[in-house]
PDB file of N, CA and C in Angstrom:
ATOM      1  N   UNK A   1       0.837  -1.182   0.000  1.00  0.00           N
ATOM      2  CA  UNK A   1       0.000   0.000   0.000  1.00  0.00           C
ATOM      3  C   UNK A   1       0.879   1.242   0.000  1.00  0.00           C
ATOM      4  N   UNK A   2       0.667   2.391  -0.683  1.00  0.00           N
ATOM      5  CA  UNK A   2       1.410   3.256  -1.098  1.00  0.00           C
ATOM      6  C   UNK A   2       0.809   4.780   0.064  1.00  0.00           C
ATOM      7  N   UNK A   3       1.334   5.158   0.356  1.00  0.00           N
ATOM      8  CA  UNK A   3       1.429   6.235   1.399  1.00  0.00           C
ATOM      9  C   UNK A   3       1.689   7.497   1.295  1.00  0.00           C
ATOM     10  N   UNK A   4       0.553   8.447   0.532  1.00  0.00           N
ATOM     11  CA  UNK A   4       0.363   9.539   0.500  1.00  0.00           C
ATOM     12  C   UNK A   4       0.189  10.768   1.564  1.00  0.00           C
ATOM     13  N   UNK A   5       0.915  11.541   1.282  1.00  0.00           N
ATOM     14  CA  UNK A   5       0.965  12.423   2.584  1.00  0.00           C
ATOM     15  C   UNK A   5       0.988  13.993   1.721  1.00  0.00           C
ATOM     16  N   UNK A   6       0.286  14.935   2.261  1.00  0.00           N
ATOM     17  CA  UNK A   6      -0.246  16.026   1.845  1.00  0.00           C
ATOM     18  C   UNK A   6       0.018  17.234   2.866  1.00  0.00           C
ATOM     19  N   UNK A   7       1.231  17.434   2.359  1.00  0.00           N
ATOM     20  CA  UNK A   7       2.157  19.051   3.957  1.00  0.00           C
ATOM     21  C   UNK A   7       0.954  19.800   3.770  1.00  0.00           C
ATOM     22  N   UNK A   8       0.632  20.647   4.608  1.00  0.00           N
ATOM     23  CA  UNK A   8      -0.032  22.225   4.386  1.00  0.00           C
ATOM     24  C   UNK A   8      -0.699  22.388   5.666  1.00  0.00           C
ATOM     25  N   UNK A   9      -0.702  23.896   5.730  1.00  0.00           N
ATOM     26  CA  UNK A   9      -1.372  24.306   7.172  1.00  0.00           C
ATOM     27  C   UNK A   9      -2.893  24.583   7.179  1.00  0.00           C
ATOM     28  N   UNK A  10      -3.484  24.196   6.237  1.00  0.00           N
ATOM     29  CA  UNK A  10      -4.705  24.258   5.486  1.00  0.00           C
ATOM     30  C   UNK A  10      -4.993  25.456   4.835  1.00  0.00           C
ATOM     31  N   UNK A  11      -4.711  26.117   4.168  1.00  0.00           N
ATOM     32  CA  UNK A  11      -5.190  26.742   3.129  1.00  0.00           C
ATOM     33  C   UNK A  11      -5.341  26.242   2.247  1.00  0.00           C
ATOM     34  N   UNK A  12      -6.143  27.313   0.997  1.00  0.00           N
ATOM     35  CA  UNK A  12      -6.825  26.504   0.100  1.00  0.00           C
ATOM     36  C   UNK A  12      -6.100  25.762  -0.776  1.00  0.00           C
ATOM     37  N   UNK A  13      -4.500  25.978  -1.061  1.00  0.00           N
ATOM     38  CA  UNK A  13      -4.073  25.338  -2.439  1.00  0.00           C
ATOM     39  C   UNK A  13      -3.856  23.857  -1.352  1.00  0.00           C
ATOM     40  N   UNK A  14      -3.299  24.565  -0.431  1.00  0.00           N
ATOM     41  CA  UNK A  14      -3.294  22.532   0.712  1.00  0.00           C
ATOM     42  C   UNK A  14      -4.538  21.859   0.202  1.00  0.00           C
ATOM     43  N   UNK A  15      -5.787  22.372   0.573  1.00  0.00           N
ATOM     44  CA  UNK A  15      -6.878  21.835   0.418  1.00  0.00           C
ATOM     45  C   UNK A  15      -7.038  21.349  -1.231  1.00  0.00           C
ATOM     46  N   UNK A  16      -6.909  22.036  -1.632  1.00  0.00           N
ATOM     47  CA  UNK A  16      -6.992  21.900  -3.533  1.00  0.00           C
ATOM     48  C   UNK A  16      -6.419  20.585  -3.943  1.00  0.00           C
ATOM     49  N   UNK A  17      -5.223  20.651  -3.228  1.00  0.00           N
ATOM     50  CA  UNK A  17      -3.815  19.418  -3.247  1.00  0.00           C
ATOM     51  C   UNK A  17      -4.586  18.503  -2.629  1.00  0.00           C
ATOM     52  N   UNK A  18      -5.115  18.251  -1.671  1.00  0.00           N
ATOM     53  CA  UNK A  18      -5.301  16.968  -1.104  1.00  0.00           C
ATOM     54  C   UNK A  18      -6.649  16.461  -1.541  1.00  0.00           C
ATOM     55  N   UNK A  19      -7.767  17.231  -2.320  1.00  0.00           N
ATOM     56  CA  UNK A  19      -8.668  16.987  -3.109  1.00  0.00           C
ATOM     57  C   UNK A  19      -8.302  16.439  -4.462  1.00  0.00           C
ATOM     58  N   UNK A  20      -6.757  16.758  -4.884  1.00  0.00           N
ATOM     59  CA  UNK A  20      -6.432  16.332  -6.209  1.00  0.00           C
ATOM     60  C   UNK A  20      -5.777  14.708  -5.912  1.00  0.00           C
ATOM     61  N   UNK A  21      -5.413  14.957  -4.959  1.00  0.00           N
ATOM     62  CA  UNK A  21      -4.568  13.423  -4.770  1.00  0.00           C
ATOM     63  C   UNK A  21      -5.845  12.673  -4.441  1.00  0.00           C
ATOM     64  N   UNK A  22      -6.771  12.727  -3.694  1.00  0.00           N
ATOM     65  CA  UNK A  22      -8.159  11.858  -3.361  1.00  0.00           C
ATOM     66  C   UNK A  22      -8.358  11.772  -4.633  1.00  0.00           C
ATOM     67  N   UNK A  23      -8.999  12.333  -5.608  1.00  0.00           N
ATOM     68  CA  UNK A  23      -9.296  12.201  -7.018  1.00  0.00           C
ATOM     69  C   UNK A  23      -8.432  11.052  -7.533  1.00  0.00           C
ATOM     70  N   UNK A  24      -6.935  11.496  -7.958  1.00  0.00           N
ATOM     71  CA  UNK A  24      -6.002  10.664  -8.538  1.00  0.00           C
ATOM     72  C   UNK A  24      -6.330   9.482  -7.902  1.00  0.00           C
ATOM     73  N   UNK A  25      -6.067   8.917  -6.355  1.00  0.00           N
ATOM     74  CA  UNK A  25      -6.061   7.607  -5.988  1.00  0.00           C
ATOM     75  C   UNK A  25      -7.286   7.431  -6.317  1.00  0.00           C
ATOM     76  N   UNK A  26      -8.194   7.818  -6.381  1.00  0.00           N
ATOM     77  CA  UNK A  26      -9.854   6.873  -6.963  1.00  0.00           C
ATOM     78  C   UNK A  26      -9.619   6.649  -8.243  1.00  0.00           C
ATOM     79  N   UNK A  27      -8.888   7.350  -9.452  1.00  0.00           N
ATOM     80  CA  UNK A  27      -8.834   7.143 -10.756  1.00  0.00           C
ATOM     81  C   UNK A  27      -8.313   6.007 -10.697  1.00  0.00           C
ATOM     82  N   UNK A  28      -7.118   5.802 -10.011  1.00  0.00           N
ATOM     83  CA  UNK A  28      -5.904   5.006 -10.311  1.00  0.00           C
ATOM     84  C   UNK A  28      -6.045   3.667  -9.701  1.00  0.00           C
ATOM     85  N   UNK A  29      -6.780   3.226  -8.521  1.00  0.00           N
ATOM     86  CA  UNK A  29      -7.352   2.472  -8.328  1.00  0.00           C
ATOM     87  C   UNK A  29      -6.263   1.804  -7.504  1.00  0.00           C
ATOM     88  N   UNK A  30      -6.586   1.231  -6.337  1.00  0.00           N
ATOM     89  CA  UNK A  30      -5.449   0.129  -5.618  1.00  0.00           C
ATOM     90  C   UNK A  30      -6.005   0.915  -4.073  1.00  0.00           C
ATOM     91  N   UNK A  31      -5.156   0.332  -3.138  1.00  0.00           N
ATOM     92  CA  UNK A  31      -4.647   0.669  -2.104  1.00  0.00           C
ATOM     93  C   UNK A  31      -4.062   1.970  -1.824  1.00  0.00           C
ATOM     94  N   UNK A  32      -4.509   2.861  -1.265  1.00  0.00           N
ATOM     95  CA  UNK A  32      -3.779   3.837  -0.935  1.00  0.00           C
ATOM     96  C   UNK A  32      -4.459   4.923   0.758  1.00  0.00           C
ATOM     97  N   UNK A  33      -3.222   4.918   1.110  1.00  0.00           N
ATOM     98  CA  UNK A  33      -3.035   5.749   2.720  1.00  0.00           C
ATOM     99  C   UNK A  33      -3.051   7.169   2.507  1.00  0.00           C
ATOM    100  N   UNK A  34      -4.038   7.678   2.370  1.00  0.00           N
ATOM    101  CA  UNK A  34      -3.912   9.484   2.296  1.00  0.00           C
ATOM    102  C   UNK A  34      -3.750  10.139   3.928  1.00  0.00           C
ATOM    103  N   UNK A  35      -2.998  10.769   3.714  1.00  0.00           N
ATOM    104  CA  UNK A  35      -2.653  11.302   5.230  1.00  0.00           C
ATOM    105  C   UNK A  35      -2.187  12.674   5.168  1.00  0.00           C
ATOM    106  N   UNK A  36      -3.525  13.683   5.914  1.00  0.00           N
ATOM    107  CA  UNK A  36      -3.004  15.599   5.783  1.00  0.00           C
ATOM    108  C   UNK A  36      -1.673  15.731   7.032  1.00  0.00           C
ATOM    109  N   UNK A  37      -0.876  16.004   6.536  1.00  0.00           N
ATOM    110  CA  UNK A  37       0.321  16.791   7.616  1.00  0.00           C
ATOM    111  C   UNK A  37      -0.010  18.022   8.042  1.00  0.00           C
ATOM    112  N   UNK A  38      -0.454  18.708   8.954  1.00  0.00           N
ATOM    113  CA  UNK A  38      -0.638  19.622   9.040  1.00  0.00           C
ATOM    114  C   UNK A  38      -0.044  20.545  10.224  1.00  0.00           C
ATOM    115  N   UNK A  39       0.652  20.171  11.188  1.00  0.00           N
ATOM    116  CA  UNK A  39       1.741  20.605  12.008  1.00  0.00           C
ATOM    117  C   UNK A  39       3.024  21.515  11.182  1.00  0.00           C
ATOM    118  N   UNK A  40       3.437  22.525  11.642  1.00  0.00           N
ATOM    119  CA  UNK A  40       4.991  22.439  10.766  1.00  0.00           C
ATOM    120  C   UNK A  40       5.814  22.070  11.381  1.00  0.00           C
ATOM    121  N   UNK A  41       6.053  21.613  12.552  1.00  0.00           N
ATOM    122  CA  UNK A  41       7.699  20.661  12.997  1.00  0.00           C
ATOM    123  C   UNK A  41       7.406  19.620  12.061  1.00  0.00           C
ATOM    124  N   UNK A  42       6.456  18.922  11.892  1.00  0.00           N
ATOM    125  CA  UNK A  42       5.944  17.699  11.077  1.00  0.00           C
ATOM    126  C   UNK A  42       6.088  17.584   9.565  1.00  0.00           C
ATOM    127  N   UNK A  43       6.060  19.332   9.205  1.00  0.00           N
ATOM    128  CA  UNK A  43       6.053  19.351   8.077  1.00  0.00           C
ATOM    129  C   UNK A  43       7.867  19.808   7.613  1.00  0.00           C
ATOM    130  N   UNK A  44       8.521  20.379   8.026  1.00  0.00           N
ATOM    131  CA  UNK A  44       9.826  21.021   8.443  1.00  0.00           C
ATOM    132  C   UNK A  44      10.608  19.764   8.752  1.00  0.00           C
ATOM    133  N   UNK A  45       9.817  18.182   9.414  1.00  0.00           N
ATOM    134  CA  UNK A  45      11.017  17.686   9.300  1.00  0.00           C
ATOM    135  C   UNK A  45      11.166  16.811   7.989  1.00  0.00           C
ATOM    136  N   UNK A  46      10.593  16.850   7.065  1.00  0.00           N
ATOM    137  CA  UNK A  46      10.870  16.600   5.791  1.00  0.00           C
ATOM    138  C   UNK A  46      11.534  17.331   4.743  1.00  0.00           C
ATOM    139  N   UNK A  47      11.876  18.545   5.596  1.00  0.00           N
ATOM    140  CA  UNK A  47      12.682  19.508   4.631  1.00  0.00           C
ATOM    141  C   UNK A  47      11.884  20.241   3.685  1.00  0.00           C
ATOM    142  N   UNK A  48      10.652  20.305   4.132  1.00  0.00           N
ATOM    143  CA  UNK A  48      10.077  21.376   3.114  1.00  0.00           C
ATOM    144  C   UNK A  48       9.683  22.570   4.078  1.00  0.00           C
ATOM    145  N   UNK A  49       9.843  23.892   3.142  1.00  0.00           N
ATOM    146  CA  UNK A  49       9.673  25.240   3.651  1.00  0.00           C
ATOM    147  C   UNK A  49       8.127  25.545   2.786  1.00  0.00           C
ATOM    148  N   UNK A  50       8.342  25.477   2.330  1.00  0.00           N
ATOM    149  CA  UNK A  50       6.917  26.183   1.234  1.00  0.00           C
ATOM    150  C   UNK A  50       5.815  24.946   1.292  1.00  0.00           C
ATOM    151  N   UNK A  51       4.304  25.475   1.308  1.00  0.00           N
ATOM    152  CA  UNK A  51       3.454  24.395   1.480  1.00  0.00           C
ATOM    153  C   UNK A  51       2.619  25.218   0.373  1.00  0.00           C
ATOM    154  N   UNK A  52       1.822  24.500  -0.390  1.00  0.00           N
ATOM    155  CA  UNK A  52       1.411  22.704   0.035  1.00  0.00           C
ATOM    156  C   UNK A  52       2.582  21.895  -0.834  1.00  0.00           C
ATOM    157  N   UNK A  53       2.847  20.816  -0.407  1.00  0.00           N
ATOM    158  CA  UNK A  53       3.566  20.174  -0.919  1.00  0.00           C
ATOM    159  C   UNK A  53       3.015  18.445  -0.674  1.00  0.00           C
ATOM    160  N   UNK A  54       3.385  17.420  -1.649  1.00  0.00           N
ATOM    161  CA  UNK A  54       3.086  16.082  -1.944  1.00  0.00           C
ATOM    162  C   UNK A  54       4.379  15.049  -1.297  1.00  0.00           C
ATOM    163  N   UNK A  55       4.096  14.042  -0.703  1.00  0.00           N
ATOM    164  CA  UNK A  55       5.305  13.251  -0.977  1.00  0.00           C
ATOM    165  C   UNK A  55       4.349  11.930  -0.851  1.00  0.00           C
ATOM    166  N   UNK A  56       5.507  10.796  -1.618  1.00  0.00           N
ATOM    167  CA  UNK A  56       4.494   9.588  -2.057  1.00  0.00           C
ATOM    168  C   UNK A  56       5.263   8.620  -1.284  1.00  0.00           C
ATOM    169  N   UNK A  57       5.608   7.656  -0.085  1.00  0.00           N
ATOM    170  CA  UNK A  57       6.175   6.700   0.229  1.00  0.00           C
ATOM    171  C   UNK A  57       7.146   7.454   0.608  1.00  0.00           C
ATOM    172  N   UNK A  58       7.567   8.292   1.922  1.00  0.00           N
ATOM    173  CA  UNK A  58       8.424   9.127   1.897  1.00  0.00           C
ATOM    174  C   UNK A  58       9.430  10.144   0.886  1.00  0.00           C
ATOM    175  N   UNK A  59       8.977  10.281  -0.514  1.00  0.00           N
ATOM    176  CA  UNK A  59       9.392  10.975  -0.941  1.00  0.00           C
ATOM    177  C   UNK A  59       8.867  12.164  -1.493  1.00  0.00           C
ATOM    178  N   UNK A  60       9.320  13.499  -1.572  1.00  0.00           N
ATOM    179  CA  UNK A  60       9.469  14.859  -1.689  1.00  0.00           C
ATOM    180  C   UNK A  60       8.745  15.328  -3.650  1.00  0.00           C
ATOM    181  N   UNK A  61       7.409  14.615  -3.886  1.00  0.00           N
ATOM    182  CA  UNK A  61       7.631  14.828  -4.963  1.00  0.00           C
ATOM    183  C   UNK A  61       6.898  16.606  -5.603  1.00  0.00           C
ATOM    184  N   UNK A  62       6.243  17.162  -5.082  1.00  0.00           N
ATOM    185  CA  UNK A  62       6.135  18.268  -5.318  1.00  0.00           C
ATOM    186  C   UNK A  62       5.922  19.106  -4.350  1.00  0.00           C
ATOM    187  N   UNK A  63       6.873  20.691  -4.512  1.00  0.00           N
ATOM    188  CA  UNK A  63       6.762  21.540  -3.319  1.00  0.00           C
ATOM    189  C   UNK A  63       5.778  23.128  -3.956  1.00  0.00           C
ATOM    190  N   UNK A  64       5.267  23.712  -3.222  1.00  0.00           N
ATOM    191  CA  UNK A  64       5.002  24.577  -3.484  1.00  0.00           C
ATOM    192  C   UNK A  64       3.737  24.940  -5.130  1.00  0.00           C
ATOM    193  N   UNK A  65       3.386  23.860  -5.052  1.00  0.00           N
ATOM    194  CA  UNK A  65       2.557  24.046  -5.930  1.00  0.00           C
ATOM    195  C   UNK A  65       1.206  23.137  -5.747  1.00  0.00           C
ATOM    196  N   UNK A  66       0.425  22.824  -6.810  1.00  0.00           N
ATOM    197  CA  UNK A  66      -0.744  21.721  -6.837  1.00  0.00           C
ATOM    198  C   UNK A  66      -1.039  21.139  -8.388  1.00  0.00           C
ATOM    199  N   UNK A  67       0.195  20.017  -8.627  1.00  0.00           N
ATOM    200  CA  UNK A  67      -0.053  19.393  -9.270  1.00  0.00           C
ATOM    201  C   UNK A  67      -1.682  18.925  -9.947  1.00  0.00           C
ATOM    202  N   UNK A  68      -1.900  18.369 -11.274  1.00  0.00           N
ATOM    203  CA  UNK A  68      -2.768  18.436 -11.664  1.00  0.00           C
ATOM    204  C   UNK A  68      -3.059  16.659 -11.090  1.00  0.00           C
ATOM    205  N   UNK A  69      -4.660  16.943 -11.667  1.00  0.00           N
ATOM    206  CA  UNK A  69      -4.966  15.316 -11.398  1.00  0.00           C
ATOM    207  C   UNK A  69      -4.136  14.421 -11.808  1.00  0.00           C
ATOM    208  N   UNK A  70      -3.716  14.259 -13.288  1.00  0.00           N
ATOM    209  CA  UNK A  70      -2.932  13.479 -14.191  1.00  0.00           C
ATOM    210  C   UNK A  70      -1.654  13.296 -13.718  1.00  0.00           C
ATOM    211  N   UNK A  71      -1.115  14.941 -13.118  1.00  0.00           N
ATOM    212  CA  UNK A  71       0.386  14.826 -12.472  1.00  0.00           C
ATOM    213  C   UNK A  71       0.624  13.502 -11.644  1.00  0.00           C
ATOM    214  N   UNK A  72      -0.795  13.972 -10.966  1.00  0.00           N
ATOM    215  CA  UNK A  72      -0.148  13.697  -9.365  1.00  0.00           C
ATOM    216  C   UNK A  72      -0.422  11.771 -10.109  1.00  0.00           C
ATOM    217  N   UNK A  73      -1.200  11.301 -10.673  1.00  0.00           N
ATOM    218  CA  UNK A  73      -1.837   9.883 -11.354  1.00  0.00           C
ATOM    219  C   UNK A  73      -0.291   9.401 -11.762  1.00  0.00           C
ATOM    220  N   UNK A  74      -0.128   9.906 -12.305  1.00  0.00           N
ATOM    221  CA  UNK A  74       1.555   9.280 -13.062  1.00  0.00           C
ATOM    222  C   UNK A  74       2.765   9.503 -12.230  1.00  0.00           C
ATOM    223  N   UNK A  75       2.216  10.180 -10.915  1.00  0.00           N
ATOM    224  CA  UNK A  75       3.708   9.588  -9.960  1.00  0.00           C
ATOM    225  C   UNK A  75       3.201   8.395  -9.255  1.00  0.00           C
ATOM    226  N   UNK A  76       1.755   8.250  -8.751  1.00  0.00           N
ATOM    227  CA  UNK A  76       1.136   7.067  -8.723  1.00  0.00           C
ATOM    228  C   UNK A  76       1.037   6.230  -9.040  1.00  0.00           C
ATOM    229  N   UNK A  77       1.931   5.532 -10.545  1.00  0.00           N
ATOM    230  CA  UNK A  77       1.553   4.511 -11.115  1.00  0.00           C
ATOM    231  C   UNK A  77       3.287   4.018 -11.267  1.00  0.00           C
TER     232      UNK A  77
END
């Protein structure tokens, strides 16, 4: 099972982001752990400064932006 995690202190592009990754994992179909980070020591200890940001199975894959549905689908697969 693959382990999605969604930095942000909730504002809207956080929110936008973690509505796009829910989307993607229903497209894409399987198993998947969506989980909002929303602390910043929590988010800071992954080394990101700028939110919202994505990481998939501990990794860092987009900062500071909100990937599209498709984006975020094809780091998913």
């Amino acid at each position: 099972m693959k382990k999605i995690q969604v930095l942000g202190t909730g504002c809207p592009k956080c929110n936008m982001l973690f509505e796009s990754v829910k989307a993607a994992a229903e497209d894409v179909g399987g198993g998947y752990e969506i989980e909002k980070i929303m602390k910043i020591n929590d988010i800071m200890a992954f080394g990101v400064m700028v939110t919202p940001a994505l990481v998939i199975d501990g990794d860092v894959k987009a900062v500071g932006k909100v990937p599209t549905v498709d984006e975020i689908k094809a780091m998913l697969v």
